[in-house]
N, C-alpha and C. Protein backbone atom coordinates (compact mmCIF):
# COMPACT_ATOMS: atom_id res chain seq x y z
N UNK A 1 19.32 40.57 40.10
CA UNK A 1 18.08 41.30 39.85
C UNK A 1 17.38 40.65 38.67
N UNK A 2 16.56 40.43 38.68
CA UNK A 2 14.91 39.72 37.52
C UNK A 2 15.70 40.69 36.49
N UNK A 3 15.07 39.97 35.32
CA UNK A 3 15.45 40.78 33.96
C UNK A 3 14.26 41.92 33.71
N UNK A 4 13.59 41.75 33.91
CA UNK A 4 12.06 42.51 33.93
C UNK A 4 12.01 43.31 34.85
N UNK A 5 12.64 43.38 35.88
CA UNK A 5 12.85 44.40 37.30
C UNK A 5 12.60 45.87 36.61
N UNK A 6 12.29 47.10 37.67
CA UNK A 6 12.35 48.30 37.40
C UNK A 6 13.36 48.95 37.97
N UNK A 7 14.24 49.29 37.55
CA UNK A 7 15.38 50.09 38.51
C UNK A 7 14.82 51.95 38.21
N UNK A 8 15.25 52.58 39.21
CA UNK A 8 14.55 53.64 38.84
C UNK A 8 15.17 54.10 37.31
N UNK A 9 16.53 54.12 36.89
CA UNK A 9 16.66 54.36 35.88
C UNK A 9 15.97 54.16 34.85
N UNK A 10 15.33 53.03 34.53
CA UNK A 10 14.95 51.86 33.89
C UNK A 10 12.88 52.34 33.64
N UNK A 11 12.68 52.60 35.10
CA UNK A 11 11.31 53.41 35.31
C UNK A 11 11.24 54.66 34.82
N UNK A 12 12.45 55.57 34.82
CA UNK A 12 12.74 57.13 34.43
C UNK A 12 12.35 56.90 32.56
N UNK A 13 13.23 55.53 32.45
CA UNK A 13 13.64 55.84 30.76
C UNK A 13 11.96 55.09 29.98
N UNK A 14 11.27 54.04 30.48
CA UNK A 14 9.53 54.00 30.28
C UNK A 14 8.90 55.05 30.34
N UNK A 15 9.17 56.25 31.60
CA UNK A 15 8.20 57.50 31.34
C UNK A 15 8.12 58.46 30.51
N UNK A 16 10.01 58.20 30.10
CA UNK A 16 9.83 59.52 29.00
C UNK A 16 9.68 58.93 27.77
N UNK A 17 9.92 57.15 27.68
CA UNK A 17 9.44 56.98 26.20
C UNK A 17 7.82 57.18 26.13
N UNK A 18 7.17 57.04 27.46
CA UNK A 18 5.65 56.86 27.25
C UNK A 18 5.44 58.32 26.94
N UNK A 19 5.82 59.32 27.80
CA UNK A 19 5.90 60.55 27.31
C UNK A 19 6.05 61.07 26.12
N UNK A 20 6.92 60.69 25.08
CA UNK A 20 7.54 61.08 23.75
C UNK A 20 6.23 60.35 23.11
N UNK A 21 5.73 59.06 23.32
CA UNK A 21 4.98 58.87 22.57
C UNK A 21 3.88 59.74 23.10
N UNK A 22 3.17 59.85 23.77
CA UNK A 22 2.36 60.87 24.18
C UNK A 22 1.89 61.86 23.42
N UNK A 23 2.77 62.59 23.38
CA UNK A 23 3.18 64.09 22.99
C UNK A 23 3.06 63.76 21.69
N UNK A 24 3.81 62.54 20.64
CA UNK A 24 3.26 62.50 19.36
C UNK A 24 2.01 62.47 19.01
N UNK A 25 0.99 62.31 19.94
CA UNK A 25 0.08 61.82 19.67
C UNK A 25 -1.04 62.86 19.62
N UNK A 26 -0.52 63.53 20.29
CA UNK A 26 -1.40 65.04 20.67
C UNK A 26 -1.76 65.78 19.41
N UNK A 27 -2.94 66.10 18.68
CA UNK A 27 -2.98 66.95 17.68
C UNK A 27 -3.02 68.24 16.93
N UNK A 28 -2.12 68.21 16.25
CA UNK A 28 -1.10 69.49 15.62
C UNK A 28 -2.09 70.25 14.72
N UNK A 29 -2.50 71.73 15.57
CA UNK A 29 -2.87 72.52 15.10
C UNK A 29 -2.88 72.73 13.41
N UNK A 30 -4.01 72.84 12.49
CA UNK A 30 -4.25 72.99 11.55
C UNK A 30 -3.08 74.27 11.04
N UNK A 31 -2.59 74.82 10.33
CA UNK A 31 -1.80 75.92 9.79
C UNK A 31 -3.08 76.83 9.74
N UNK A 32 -2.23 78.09 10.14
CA UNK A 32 -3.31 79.72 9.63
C UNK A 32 -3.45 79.61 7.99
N UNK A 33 -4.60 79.44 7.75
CA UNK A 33 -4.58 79.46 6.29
C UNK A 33 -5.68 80.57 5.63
N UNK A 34 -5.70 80.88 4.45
CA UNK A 34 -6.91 82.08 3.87
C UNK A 34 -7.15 80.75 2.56
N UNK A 35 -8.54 80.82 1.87
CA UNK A 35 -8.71 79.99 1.04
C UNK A 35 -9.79 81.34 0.05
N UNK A 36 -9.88 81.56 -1.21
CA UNK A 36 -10.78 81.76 -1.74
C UNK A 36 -11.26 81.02 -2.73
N UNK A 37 -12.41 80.77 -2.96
CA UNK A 37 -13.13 79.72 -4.14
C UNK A 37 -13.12 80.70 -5.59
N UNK A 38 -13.28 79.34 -6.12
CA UNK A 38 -13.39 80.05 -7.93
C UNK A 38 -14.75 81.47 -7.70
N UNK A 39 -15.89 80.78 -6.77
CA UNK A 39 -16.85 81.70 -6.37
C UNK A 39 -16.97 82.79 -5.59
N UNK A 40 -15.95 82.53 -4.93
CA UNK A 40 -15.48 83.71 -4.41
C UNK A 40 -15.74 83.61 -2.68
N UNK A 41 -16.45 82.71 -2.80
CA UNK A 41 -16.37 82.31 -0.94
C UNK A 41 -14.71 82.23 -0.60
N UNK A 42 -14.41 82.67 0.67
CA UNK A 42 -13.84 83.09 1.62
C UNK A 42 -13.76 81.98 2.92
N UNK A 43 -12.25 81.24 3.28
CA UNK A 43 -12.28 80.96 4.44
C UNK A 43 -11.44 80.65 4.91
N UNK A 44 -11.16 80.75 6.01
CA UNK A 44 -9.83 80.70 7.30
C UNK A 44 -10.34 79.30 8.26
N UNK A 45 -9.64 79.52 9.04
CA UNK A 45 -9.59 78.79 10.55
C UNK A 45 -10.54 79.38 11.32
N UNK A 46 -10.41 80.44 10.90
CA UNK A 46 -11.76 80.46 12.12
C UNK A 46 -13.13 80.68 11.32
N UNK A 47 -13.53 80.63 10.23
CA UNK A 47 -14.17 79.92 9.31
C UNK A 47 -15.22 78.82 9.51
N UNK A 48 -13.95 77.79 9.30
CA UNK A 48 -14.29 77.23 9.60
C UNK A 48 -14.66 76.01 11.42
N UNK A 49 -14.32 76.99 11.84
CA UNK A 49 -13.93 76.34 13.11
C UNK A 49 -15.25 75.45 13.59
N UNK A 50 -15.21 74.13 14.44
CA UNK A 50 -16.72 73.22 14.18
C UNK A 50 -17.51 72.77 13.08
N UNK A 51 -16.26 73.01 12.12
CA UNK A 51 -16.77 71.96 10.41
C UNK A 51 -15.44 71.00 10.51
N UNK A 52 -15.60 70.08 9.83
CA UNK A 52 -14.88 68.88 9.28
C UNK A 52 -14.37 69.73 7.82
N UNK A 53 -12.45 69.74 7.54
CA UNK A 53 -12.22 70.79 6.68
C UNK A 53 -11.57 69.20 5.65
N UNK A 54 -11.92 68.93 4.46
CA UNK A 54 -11.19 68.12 3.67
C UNK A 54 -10.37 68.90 2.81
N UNK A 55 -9.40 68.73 2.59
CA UNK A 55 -8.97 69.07 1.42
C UNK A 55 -8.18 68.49 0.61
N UNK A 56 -8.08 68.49 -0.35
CA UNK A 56 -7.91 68.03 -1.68
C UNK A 56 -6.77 68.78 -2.50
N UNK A 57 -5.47 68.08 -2.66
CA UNK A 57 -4.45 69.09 -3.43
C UNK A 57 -4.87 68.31 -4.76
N UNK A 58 -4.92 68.90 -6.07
CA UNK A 58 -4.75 67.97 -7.15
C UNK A 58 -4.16 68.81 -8.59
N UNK A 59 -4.09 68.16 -9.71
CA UNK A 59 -4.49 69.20 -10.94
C UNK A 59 -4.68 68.11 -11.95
N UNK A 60 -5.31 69.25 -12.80
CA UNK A 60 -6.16 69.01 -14.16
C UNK A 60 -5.47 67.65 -14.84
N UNK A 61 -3.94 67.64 -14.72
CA UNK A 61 -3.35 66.96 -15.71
C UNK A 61 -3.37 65.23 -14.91
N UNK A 62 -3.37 65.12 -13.55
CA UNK A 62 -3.35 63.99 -13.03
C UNK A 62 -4.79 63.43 -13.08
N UNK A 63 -4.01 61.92 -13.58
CA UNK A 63 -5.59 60.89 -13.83
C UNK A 63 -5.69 60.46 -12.72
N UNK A 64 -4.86 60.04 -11.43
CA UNK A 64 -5.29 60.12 -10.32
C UNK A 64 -6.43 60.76 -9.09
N UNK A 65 -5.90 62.05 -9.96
CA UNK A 65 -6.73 63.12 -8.78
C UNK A 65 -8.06 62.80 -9.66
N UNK A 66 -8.28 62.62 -11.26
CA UNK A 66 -9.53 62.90 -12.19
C UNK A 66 -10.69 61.47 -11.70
N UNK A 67 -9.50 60.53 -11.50
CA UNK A 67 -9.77 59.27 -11.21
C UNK A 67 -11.36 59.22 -9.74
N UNK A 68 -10.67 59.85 -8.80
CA UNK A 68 -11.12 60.60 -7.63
C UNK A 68 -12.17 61.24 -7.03
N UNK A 69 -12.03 62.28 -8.32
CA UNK A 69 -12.61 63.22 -8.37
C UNK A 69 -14.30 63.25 -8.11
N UNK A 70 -15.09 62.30 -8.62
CA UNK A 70 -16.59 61.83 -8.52
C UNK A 70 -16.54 61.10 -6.84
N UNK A 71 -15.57 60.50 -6.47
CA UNK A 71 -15.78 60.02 -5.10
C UNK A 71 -15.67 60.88 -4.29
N UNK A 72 -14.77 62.12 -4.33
CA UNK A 72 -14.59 63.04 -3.40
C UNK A 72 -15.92 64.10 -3.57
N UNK A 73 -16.47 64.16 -4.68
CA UNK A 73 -17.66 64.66 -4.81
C UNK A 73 -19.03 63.94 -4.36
N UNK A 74 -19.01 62.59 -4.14
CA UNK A 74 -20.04 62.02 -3.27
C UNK A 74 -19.72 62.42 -2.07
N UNK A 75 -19.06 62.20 -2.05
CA UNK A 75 -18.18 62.24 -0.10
C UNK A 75 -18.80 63.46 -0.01
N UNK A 76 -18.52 64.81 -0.49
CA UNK A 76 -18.83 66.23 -0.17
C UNK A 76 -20.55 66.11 -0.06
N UNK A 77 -21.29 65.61 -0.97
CA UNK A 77 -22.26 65.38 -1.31
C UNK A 77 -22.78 64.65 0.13
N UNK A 78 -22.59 63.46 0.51
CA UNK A 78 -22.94 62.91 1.65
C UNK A 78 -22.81 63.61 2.97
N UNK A 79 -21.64 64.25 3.08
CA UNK A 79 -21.23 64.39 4.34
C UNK A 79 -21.26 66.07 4.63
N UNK A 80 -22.10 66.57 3.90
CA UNK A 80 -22.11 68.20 4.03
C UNK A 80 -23.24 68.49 4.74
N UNK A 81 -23.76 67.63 4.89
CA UNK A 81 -24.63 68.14 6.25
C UNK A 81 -24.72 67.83 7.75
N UNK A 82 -23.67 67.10 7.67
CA UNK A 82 -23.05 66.67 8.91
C UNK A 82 -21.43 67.67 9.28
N UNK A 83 -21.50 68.45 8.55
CA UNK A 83 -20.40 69.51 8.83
C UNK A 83 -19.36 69.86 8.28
N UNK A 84 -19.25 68.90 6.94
CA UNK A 84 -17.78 68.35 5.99
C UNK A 84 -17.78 69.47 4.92
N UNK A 85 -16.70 70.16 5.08
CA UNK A 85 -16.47 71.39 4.10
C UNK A 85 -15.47 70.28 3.33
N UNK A 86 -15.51 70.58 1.55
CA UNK A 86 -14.27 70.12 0.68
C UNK A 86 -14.30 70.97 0.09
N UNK A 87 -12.55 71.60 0.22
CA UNK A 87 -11.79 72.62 -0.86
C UNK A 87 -10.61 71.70 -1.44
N UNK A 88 -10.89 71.66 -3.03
CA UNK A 88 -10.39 71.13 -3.93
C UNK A 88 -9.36 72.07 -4.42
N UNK A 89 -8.02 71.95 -4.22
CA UNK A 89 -7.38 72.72 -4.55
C UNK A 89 -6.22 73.16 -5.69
N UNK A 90 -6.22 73.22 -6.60
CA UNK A 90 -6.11 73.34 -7.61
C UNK A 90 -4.33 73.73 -7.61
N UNK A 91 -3.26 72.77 -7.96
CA UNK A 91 -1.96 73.16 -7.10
C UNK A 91 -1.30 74.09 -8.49
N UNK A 92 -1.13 75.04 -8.93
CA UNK A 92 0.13 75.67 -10.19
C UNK A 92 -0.41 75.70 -10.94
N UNK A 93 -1.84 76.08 -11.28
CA UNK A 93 -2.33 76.19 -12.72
C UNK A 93 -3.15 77.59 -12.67
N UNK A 94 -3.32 77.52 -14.23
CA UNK A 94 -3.96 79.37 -14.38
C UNK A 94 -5.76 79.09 -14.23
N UNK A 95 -5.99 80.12 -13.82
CA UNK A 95 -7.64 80.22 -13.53
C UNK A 95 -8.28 79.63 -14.92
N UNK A 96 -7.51 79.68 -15.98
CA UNK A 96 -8.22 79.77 -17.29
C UNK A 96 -8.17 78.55 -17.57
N UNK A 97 -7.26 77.85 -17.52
CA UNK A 97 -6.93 76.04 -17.48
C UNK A 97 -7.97 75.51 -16.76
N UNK A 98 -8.16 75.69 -15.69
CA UNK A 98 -8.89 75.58 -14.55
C UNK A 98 -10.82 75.23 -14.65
N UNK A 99 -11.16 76.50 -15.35
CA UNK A 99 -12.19 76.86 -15.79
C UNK A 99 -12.26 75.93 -16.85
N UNK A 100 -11.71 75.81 -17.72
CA UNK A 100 -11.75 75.05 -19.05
C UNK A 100 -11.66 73.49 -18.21
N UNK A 101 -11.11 73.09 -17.72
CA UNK A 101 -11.44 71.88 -17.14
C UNK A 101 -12.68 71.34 -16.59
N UNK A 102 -13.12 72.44 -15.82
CA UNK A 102 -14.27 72.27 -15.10
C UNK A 102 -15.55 72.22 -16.17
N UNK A 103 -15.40 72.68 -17.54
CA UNK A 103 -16.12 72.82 -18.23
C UNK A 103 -16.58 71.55 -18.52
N UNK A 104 -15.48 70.84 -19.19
CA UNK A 104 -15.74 69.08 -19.23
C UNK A 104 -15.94 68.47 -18.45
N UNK A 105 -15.28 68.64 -16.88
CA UNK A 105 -15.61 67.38 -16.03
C UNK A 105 -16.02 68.41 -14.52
N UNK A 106 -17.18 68.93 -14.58
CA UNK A 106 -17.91 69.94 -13.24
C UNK A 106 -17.55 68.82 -11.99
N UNK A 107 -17.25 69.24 -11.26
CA UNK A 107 -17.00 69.40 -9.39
C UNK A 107 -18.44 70.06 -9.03
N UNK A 108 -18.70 69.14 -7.87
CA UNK A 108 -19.59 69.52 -6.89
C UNK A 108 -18.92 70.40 -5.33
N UNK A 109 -17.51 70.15 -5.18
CA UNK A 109 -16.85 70.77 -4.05
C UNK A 109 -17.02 71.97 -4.88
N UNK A 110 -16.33 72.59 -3.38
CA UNK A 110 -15.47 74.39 -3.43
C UNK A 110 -13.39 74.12 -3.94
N UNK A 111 -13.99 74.87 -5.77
CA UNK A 111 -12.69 74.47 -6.17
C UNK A 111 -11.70 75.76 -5.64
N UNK A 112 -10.40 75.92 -5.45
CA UNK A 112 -9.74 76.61 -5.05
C UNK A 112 -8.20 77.01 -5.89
N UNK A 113 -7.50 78.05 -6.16
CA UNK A 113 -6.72 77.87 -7.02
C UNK A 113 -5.19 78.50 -5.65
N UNK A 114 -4.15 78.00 -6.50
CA UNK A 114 -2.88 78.42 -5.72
C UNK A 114 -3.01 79.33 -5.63
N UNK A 115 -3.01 80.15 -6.33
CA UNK A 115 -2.81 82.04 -6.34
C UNK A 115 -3.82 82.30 -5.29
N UNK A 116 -5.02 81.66 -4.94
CA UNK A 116 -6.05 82.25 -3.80
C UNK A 116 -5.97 81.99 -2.63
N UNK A 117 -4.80 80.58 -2.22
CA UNK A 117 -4.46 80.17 -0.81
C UNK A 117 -3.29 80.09 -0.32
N UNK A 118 -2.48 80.04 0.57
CA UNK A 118 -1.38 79.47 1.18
C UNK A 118 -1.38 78.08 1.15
N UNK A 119 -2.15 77.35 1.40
CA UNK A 119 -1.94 76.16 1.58
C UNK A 119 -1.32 74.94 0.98
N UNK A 120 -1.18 75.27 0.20
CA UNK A 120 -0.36 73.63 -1.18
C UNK A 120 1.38 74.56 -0.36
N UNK A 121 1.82 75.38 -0.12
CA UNK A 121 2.98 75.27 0.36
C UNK A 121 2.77 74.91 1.98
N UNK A 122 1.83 75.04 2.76
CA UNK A 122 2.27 74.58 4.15
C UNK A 122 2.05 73.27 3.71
N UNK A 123 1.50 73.00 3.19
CA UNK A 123 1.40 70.90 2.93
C UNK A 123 2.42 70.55 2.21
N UNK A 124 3.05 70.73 1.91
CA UNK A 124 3.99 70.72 0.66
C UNK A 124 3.83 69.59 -0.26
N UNK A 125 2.83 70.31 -1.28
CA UNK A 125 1.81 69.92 -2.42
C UNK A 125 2.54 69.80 -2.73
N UNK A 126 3.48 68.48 -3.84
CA UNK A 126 4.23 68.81 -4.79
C UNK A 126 4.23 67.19 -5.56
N UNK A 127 2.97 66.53 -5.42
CA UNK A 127 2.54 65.39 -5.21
C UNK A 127 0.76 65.21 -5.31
N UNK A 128 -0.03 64.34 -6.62
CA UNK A 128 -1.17 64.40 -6.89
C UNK A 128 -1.57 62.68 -6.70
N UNK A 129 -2.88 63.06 -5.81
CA UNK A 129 -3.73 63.77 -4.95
C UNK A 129 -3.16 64.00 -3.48
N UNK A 130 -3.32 64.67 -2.80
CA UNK A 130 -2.87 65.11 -1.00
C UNK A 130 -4.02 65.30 -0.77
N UNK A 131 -4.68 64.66 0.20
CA UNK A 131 -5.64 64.57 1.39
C UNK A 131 -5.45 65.42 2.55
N UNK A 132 -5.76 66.37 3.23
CA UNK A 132 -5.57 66.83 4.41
C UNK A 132 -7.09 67.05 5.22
N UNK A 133 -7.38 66.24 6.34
CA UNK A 133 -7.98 66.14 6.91
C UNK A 133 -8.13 67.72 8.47
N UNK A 134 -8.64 68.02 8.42
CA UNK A 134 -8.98 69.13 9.56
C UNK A 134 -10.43 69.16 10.38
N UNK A 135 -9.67 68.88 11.62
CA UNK A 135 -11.69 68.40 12.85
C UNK A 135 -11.76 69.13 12.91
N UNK A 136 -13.00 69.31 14.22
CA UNK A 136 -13.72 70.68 14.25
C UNK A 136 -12.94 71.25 15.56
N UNK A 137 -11.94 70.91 15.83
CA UNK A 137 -11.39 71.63 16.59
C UNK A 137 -10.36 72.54 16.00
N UNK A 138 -10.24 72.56 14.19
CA UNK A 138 -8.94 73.17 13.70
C UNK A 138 -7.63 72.20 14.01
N UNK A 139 -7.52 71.17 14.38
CA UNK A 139 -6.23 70.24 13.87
C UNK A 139 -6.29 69.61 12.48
N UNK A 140 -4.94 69.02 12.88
CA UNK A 140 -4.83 68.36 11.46
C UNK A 140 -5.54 66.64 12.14
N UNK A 141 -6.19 66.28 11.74
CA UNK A 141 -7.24 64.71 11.91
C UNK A 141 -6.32 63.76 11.45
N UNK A 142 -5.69 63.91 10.21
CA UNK A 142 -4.86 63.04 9.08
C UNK A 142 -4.84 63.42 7.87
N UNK A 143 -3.77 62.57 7.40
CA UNK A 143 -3.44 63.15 6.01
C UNK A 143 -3.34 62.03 4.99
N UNK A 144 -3.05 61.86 3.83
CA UNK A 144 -3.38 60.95 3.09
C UNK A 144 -2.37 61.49 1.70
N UNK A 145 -1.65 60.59 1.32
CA UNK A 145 -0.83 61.04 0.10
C UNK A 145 -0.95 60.14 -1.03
N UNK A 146 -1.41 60.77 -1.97
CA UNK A 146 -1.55 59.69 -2.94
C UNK A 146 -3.00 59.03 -2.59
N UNK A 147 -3.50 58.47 -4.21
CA UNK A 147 -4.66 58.04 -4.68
C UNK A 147 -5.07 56.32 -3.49
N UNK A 148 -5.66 56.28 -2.79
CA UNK A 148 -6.17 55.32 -1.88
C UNK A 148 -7.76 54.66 -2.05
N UNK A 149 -8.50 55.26 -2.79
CA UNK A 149 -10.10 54.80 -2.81
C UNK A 149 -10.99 55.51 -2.29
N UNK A 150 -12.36 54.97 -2.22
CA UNK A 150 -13.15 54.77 -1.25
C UNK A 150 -12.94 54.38 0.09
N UNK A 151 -12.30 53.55 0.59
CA UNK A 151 -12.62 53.06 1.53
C UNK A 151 -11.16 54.11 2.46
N UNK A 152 -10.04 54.34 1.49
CA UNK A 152 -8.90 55.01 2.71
C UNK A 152 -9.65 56.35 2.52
N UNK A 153 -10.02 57.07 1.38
CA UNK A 153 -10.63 58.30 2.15
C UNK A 153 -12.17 58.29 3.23
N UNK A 154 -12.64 57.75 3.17
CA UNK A 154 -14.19 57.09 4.26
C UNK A 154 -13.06 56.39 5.57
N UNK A 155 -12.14 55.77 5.48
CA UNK A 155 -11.05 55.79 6.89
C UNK A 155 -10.50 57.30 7.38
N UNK A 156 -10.02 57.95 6.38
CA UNK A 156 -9.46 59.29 6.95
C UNK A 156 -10.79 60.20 7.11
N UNK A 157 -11.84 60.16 6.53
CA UNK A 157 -12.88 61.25 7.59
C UNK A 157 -13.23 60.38 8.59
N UNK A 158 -13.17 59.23 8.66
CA UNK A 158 -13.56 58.97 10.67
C UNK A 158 -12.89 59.54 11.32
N UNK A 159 -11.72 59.42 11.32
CA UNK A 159 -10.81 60.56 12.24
C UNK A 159 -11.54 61.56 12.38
N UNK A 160 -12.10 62.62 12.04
CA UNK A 160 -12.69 62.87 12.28
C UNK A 160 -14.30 63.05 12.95
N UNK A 161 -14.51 62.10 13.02
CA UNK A 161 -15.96 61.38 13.46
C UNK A 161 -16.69 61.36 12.20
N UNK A 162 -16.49 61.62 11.18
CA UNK A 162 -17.85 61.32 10.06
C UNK A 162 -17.11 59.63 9.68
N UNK A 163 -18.85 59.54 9.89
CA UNK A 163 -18.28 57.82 9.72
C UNK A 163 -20.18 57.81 8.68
């Protein structure tokens, strides 16, 4: 028999690897999440459902996330009228830290604190900056760990279609 031949075994074990990859590929529902802003806006999944959801794990003390911080605020800036919600999320710190930060270096996103969301534990924030990408269908688009630029966060919203 040819080395390249299909025996049905051989055909069985291609379908389910094509299968397995398949199925990885399929995209994994966003987590049920509640978000409230320093302002007091309000939002879920179904919220946002048909917006582009960025989010942003970071804190005050990382020069990474601070580093960032003005690009992810153009980005919000550019791409908010094309449907791009950014909640900046603020991972273990007190509202008052928080505030006092923002005093020196203002955000143009929707900042968000732990105590107001679930979310830094379904991502498991424990790591500055985390990217989490969410389409408008409510999946997860992609994710992004750690400080990448301009150009890897403008790669992770195409996934989503904002290009």
């Amino acid at each position: 028999m040819a080395a390249n031949a299909c025996t049905p075994r051989r055909e069985f074990l291609i379908l389910l690897a094509a299968g397995l990859a398949a199925a990885t590929d399929k995209p994994e529902p966003a987590p049920r999440f509640t978000a409230k802003t320093l302002d007091g806006d309000k939002f879920s999944n179904d919220s946002v459902r048909g917006k582009v959801v960025l989010l942003q794990f970071w804190a005050t003390w990382c020069p990474y996330c601070k580093h960032e911080q003005g690009l992810v605020d153009d980005l919000n800036s550019e791409f908010k009228d094309k449907g791009l919600i950014v909640l900046a999320i603020d991972v273990g710190e007190s509202k008052k830290k928080v505030k006092k930060y923002l005093e020196d270096s203002p955000r143009q996103c929707r900042i968000v604190l732990t105590e107001d969301t679930n979310l830094a534990a379904m991502f498991a924030a424990n790591s500055y900056p985390i990217y989490v990408l969410i389409d408008r269908d409510g999946n997860v688009a992609g994710t992004q760990r750690g400080a990448g630029g301009e150009d890897a966060l403008r790669t992770l919203l195409s996934k989503a279609g904002l290009e």
